[in-house]
Protein backbone atom coordinates (compact mmCIF):
# COMPACT_ATOMS: atom_id res chain seq x y z
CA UNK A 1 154.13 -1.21 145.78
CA UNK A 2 155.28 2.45 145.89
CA UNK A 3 158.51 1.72 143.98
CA UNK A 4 156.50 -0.35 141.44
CA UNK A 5 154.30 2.82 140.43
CA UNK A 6 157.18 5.14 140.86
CA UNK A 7 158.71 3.41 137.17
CA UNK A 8 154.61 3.79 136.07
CA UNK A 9 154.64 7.22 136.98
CA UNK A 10 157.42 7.73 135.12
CA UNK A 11 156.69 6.19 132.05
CA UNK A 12 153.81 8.49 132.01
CA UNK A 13 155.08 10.99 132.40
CA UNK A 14 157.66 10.30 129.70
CA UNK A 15 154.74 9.62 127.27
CA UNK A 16 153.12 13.40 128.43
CA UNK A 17 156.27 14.73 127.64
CA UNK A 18 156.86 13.29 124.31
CA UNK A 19 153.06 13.75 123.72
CA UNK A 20 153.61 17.57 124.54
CA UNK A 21 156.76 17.64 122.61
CA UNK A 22 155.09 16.41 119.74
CA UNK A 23 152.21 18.86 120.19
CA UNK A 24 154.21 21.97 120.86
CA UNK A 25 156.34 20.73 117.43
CA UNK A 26 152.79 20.39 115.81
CA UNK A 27 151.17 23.20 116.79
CA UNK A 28 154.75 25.54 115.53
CA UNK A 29 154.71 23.54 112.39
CA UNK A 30 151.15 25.15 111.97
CA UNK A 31 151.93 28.41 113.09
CA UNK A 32 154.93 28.04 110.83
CA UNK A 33 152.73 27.01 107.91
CA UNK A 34 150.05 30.02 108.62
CA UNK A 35 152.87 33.05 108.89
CA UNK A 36 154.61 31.18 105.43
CA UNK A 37 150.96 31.37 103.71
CA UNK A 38 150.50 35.07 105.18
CA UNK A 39 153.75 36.02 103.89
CA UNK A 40 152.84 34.36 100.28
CA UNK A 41 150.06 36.84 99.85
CA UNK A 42 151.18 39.81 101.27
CA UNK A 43 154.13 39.06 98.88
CA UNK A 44 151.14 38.14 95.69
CA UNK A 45 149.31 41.31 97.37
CA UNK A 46 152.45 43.78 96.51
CA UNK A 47 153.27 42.32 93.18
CA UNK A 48 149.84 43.05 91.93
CA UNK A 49 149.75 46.34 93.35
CA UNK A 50 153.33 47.10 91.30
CA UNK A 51 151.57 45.35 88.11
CA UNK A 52 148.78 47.93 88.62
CA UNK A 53 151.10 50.89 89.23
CA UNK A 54 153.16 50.16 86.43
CA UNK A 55 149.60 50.01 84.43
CA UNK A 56 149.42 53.47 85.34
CA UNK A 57 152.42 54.60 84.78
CA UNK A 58 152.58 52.94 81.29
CA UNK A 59 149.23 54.52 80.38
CA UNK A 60 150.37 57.78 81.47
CA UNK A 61 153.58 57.62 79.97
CA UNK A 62 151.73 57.09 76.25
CA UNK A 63 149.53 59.70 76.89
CA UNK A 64 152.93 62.16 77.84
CA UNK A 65 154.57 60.60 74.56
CA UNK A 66 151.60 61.79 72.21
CA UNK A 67 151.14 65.32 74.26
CA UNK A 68 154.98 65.68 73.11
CA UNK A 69 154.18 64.64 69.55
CA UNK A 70 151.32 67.08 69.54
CA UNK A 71 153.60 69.68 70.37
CA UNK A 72 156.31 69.12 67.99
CA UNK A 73 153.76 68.90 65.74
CA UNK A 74 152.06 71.93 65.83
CA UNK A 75 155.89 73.81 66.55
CA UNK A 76 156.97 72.42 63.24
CA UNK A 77 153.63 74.23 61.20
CA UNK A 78 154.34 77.53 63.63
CA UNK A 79 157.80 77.63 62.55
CA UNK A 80 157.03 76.98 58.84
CA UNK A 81 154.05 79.82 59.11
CA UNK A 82 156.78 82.16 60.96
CA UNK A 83 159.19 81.09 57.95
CA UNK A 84 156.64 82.01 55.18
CA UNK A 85 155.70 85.00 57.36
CA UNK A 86 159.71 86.22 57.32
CA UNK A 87 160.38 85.82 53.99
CA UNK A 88 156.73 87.72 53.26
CA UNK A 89 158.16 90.61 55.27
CA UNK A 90 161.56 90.53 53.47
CA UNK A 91 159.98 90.86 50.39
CA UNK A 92 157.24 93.42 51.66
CA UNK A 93 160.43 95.79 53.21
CA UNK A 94 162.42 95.64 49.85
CA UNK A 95 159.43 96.62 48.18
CA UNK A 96 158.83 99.18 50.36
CA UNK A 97 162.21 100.59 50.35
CA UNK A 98 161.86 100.90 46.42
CA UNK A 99 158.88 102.51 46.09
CA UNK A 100 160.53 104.93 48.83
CA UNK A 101 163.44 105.06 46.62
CA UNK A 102 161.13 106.12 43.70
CA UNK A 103 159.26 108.79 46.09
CA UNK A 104 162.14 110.06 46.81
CA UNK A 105 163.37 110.32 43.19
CA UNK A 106 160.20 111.79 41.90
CA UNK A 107 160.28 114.48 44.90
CA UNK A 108 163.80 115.24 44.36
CA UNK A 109 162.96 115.66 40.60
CA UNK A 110 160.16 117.78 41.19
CA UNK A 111 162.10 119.85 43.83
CA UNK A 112 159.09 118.91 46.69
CA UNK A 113 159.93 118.17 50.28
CA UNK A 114 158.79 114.63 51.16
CA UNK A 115 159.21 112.98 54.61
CA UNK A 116 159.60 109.80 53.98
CA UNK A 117 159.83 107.16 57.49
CA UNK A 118 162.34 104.94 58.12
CA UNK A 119 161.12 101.44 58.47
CA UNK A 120 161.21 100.87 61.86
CA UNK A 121 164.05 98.47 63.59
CA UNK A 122 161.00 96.80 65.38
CA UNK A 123 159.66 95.93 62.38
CA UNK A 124 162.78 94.53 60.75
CA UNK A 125 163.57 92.60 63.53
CA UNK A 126 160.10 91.64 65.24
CA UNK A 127 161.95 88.82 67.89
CA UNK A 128 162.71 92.14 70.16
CA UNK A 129 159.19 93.46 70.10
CA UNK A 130 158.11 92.97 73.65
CA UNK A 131 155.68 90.56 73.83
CA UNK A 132 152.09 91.30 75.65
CA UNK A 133 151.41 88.75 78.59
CA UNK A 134 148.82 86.71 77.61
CA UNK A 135 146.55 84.29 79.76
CA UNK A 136 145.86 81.61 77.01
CA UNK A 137 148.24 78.63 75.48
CA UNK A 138 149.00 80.27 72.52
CA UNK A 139 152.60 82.14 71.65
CA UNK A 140 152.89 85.78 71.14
């Protein structure tokens, strides 16, 4: 009888084995499954994180773009007032220098002494007056 439940034995615990086999491969299927899934939405959880970012960085960008239009904007009417304002002082100094021209006829004529000013360099050339440090956005 002992050799007839030896093969029994066996048998059974060939079935436990291939039961547990089948479990383990179960149960790592599962597991398998679960990290897979995990990984999906970490993987969905960073793409919509970048999608946001680059949101941002989109909106900021256009707001950049039309600070930089702004600017060259408001250069271009600075340099057309400086350009009016030049050719103002151009014609300003050569009147100037002829009605000097005239004083100095007129004394000379009328044998006075007249001290008549140069016009200053600065004022021909006001790029090298020395500009006073200001604390607000606009130029000097």
């Amino acid at each position: 009888m002992a050799s007839t439940q030896q093969p029994a034995s066996s048998g059974s615990d060939g079935q436990r084995y291939a039961a547990n086999n089948d479990e383990r491969k179960r149960k790592r299927m599962e597991s398998n499954r679960e990290s897979a899934r995990r990984s999906r939405m970490k993987k969905q959880q960073h793409l919509e994180e970048l999608m946001s970012q680059l949101t941002q960085l989109q909106n900021q960008n256009t707001i950049w773009r039309e600070r930089i239009d702004a600017v060259g904007i408001n250069y271009h009417g600075v340099d057309a007032e400086n350009n009016v304002l030049r050719a103002q002082m151009a014609e300003l100094t050569e009147r100037l220098d002829s009605l000097n021209s005239l004083t100095r006829f007129w004394a000379d004529a009328n044998g006075l002494a007249v001290d008549i000013p140069e016009i200053p360099d600065t004022l021909l050339e006001p790029w090298q007056l020395p500009c006073p440090i200001q604390h607000n956005t606009s130029f000097c």
